[in-house]
N, C-alpha and C. Protein backbone atom coordinates (compact mmCIF):
# COMPACT_ATOMS: atom_id res chain seq x y z
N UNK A 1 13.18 7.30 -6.18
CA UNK A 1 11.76 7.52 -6.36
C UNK A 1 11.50 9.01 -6.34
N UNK A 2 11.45 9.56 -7.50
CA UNK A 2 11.07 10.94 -7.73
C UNK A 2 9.56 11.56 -7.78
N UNK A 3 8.66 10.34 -8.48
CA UNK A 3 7.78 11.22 -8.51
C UNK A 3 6.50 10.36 -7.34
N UNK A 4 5.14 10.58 -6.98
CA UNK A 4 4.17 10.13 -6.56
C UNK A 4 3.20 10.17 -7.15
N UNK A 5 1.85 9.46 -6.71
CA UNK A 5 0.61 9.28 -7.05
C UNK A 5 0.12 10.43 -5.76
N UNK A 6 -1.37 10.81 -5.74
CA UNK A 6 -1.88 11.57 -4.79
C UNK A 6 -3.34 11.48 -5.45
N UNK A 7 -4.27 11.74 -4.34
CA UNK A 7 -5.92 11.47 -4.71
C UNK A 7 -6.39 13.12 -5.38
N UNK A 8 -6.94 12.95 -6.27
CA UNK A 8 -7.49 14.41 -7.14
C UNK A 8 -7.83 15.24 -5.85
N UNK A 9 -8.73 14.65 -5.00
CA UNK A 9 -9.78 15.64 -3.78
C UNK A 9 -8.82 15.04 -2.89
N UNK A 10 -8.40 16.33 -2.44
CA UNK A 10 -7.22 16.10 -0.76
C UNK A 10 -7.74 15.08 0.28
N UNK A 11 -9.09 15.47 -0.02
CA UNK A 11 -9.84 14.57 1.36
C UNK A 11 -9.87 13.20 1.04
N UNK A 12 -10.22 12.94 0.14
CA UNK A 12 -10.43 11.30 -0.06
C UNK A 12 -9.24 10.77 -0.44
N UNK A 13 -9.76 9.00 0.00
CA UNK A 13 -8.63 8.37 -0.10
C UNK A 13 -7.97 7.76 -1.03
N UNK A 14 -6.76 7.87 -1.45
CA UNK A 14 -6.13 7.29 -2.38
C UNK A 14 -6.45 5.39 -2.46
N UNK A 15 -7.35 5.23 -3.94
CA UNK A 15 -7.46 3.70 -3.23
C UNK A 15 -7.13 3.30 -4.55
N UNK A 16 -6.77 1.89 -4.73
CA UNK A 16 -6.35 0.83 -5.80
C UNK A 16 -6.47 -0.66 -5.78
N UNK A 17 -7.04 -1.50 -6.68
CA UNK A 17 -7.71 -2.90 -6.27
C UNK A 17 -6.84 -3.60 -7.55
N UNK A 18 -7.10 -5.17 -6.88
CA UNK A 18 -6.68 -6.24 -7.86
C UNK A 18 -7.66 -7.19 -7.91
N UNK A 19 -8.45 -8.03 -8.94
CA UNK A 19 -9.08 -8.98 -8.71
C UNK A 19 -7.82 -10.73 -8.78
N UNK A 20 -8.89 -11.29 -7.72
CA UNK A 20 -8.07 -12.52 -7.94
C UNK A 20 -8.42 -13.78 -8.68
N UNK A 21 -7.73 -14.75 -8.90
CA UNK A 21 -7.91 -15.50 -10.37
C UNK A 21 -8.66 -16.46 -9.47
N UNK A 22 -8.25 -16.99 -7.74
CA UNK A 22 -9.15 -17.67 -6.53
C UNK A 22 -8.87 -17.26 -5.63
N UNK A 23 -10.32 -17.35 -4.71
CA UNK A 23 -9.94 -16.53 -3.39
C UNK A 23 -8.71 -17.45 -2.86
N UNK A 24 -8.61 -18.41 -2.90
CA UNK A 24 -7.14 -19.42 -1.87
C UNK A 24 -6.09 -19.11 -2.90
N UNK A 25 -5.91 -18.10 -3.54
CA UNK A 25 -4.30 -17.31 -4.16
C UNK A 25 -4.08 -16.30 -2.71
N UNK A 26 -2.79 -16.59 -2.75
CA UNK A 26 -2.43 -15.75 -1.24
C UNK A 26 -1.69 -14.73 -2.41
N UNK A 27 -1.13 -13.64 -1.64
CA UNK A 27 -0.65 -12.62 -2.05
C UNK A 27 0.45 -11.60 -1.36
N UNK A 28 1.45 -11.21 -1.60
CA UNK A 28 2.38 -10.49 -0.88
C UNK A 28 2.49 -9.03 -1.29
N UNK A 29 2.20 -7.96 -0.49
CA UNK A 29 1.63 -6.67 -0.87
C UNK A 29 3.45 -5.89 -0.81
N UNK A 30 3.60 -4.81 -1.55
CA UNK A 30 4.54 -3.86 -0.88
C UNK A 30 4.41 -2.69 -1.74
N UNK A 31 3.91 -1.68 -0.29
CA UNK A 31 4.20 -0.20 -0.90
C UNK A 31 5.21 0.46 -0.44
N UNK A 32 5.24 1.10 -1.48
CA UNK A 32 6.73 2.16 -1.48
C UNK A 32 6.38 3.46 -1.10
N UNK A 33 7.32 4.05 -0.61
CA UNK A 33 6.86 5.78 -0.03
C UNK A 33 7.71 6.78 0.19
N UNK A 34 7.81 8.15 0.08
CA UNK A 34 9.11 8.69 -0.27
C UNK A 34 8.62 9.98 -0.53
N UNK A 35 9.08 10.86 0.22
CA UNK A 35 8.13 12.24 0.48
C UNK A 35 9.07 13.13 -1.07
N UNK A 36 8.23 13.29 -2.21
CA UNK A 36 9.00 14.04 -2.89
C UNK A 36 9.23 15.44 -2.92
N UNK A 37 8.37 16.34 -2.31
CA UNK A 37 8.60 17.73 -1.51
C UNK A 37 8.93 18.21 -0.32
N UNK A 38 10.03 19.01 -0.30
CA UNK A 38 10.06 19.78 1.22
C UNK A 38 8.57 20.53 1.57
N UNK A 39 8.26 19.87 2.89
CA UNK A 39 7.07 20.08 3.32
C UNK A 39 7.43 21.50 4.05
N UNK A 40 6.21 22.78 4.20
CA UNK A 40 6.60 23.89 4.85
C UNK A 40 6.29 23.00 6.90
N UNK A 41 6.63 23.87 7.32
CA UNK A 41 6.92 23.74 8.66
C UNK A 41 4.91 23.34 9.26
N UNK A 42 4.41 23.87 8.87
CA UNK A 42 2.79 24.47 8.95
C UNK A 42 1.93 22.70 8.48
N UNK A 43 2.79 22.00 7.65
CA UNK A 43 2.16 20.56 7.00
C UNK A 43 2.80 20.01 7.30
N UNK A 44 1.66 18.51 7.19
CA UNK A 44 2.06 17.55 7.29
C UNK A 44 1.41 16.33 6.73
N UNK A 45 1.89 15.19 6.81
CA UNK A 45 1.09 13.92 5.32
C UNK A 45 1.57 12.71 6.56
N UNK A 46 0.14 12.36 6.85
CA UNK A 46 0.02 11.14 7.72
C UNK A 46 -1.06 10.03 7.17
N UNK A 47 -0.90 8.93 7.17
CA UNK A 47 -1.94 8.22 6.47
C UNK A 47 -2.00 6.81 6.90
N UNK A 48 -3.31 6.32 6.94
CA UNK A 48 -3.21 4.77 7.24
C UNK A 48 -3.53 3.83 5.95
N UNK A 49 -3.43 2.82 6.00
CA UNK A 49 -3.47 1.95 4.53
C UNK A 49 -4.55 0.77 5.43
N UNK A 50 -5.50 0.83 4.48
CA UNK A 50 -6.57 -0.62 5.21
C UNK A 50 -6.41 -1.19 3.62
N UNK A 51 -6.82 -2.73 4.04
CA UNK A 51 -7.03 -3.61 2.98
C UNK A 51 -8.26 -4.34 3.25
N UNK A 52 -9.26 -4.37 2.18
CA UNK A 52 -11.02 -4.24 1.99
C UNK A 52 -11.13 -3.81 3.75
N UNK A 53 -10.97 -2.55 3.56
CA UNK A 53 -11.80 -2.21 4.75
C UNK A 53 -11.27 -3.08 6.31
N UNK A 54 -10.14 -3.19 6.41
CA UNK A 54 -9.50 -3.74 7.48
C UNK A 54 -8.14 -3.14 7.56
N UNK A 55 -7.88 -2.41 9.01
CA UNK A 55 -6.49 -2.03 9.05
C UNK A 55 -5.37 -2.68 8.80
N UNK A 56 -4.55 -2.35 7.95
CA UNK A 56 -3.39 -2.96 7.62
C UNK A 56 -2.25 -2.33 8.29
N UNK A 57 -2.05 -1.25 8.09
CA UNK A 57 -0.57 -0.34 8.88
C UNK A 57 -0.86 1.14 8.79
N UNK A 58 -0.69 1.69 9.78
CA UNK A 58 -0.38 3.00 9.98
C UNK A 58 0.08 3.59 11.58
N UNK A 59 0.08 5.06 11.76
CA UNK A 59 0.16 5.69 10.63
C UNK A 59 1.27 5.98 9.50
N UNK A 60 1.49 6.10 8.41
CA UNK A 60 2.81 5.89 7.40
C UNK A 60 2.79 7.70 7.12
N UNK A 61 4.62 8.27 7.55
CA UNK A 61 4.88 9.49 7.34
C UNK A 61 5.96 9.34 6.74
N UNK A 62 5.55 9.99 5.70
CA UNK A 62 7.11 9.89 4.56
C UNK A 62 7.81 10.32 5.11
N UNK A 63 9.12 10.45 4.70
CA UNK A 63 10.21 11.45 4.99
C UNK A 63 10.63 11.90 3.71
N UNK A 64 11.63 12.98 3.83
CA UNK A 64 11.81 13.94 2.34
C UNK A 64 12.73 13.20 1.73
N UNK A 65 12.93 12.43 0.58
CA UNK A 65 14.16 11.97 0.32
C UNK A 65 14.40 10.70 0.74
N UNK A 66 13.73 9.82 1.54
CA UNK A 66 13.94 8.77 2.12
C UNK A 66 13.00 7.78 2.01
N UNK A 67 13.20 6.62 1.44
CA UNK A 67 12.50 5.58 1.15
C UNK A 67 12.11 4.67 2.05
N UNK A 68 10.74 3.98 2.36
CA UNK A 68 9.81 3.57 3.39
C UNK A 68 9.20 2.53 2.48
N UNK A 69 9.09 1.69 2.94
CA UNK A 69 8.53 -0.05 2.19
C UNK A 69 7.75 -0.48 3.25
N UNK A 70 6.29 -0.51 3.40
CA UNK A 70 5.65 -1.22 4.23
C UNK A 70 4.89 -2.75 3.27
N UNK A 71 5.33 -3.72 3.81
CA UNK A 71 5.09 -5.03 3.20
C UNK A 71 4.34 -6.26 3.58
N UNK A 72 3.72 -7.46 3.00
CA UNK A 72 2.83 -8.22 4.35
C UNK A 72 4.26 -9.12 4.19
N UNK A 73 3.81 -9.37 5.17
CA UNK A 73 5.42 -10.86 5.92
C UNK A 73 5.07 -11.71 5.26
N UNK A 74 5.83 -12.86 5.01
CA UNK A 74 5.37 -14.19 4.83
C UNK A 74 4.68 -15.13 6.05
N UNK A 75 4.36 -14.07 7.02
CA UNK A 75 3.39 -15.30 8.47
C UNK A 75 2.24 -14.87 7.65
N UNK A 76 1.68 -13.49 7.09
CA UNK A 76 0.43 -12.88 7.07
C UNK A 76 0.23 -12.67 5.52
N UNK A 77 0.42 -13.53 4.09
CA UNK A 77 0.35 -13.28 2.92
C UNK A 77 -1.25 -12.58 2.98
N UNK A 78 -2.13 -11.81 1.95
CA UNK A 78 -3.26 -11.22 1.67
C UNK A 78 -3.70 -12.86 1.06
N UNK A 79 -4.98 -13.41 1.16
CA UNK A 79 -5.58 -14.44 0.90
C UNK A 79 -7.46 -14.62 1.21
N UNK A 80 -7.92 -15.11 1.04
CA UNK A 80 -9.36 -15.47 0.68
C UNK A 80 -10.28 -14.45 0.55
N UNK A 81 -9.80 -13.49 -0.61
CA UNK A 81 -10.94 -12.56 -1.26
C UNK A 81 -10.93 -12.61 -2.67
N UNK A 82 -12.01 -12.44 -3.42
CA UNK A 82 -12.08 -12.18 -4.63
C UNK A 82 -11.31 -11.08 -5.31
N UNK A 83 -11.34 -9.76 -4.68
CA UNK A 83 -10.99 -8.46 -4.86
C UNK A 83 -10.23 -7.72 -4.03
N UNK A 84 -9.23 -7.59 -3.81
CA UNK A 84 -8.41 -6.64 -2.82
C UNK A 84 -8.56 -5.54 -3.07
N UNK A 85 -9.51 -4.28 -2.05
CA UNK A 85 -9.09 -3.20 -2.36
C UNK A 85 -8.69 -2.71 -0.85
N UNK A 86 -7.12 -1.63 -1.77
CA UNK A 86 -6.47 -1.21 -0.68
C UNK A 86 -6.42 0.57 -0.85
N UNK A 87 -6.81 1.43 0.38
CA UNK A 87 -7.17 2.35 0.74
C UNK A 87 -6.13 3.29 1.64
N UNK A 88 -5.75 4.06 1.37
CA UNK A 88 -4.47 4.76 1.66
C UNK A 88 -5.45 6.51 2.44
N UNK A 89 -5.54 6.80 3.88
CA UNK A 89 -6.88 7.11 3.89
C UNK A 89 -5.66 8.49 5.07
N UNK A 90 -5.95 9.53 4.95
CA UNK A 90 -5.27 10.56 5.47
C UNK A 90 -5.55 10.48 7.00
N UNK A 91 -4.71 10.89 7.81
CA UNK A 91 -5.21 10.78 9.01
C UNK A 91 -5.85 12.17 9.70
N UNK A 92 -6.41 12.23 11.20
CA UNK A 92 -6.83 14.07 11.31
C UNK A 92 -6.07 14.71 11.26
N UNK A 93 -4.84 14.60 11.34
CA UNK A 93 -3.79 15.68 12.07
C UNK A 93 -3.55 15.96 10.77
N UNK A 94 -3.17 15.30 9.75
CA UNK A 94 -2.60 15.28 8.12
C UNK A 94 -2.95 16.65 7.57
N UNK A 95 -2.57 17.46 7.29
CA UNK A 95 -2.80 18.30 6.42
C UNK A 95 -3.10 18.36 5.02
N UNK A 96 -1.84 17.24 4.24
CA UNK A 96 -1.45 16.80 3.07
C UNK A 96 -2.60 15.25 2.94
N UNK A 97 -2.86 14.92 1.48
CA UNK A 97 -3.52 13.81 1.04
C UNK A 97 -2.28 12.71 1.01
N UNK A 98 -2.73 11.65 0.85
CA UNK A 98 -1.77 10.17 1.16
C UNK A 98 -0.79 10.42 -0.24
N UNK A 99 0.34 9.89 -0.29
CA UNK A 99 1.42 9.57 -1.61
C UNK A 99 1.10 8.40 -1.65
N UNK A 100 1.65 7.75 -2.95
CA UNK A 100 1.88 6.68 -2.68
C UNK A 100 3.16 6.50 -4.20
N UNK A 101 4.43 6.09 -4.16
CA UNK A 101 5.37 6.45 -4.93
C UNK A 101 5.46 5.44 -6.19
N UNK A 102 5.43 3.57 -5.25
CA UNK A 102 5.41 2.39 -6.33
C UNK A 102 4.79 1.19 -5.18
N UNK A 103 4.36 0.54 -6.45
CA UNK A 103 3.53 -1.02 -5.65
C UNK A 103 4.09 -2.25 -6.37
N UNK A 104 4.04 -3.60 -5.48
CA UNK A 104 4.20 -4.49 -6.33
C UNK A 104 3.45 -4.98 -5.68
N UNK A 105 2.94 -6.40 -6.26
CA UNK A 105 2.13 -7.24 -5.59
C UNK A 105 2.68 -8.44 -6.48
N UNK A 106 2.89 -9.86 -5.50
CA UNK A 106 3.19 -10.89 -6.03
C UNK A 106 2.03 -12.15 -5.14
N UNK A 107 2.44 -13.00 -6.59
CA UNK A 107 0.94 -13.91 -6.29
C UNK A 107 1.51 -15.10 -5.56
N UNK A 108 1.67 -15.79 -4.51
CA UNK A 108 2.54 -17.32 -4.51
C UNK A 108 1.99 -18.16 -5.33
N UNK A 109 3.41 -18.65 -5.93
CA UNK A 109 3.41 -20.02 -6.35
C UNK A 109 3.89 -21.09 -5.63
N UNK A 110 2.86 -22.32 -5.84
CA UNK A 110 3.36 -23.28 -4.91
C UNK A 110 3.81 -24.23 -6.16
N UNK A 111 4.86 -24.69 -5.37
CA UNK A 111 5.81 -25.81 -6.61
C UNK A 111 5.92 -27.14 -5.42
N UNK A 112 5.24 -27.23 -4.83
CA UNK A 112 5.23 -28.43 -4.60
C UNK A 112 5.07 -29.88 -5.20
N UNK A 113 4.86 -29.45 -5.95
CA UNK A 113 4.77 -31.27 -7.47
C UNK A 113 5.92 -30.46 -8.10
N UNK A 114 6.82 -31.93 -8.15
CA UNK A 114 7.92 -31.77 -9.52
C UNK A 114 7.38 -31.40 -10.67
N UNK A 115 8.13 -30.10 -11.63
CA UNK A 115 7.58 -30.29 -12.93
C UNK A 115 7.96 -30.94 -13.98
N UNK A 116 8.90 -32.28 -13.40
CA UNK A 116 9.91 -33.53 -14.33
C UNK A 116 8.94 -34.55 -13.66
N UNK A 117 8.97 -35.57 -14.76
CA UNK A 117 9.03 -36.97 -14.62
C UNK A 117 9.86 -37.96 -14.38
């Protein structure tokens, strides 16, 4: 993971949404993270991630070179909203605005009915 995303204005937060097809579609989130600059001694990039406005994980500190996957479990899939928006939001100490490197998001499928006769 070479390159990142970052918010235009340092201060605000890096945010990104999905609409859903029904709120009872659950969902399995994972961001990727991966500090692509040597930071000077003086900075630093700390950040929390909420989903609609509810803490999800933090605080998340890259490291230089080193890859970081924060993900929902399968106890806690994302489920009963229309719209997920997720907010990647700097913390005080942060110097630096949030990265964010790659995302996936997967929808469950339930296969519980055979699809044979």
């Amino acid at each position: 993971m070479s390159t990142a995303v970052t918010s235009v204005n340092a201060s605000a937060p890096l945010q990104f949404y999905w609409d859903a097809d029904d709120v009872n579609d659950q969902y399995y989130l994972y961001l990727y993270f991966n500090e692509v600059e040597e930071l000077a001694a003086s900075e630093t990039r700390a950040f929390n991630i909420t989903v609609n406005e509810k803490f999800w994980y933090g605080p998340v500190i890259p490291t230089y070179r080193a890859a970081y996957t924060v993900y929902s479990n399968s106890a806690t899939p994302l489920t009963g909203a229309a719209r997920y928006q997720v907010s990647l939001s700097k913390t005080e100490n942060s110097s630096l605005p949030p990265i964010l490197n790659a995302v996936e998001i997967y929808k469950i499928k339930d296969f519980s009915e055979s699809e044979t006769a």
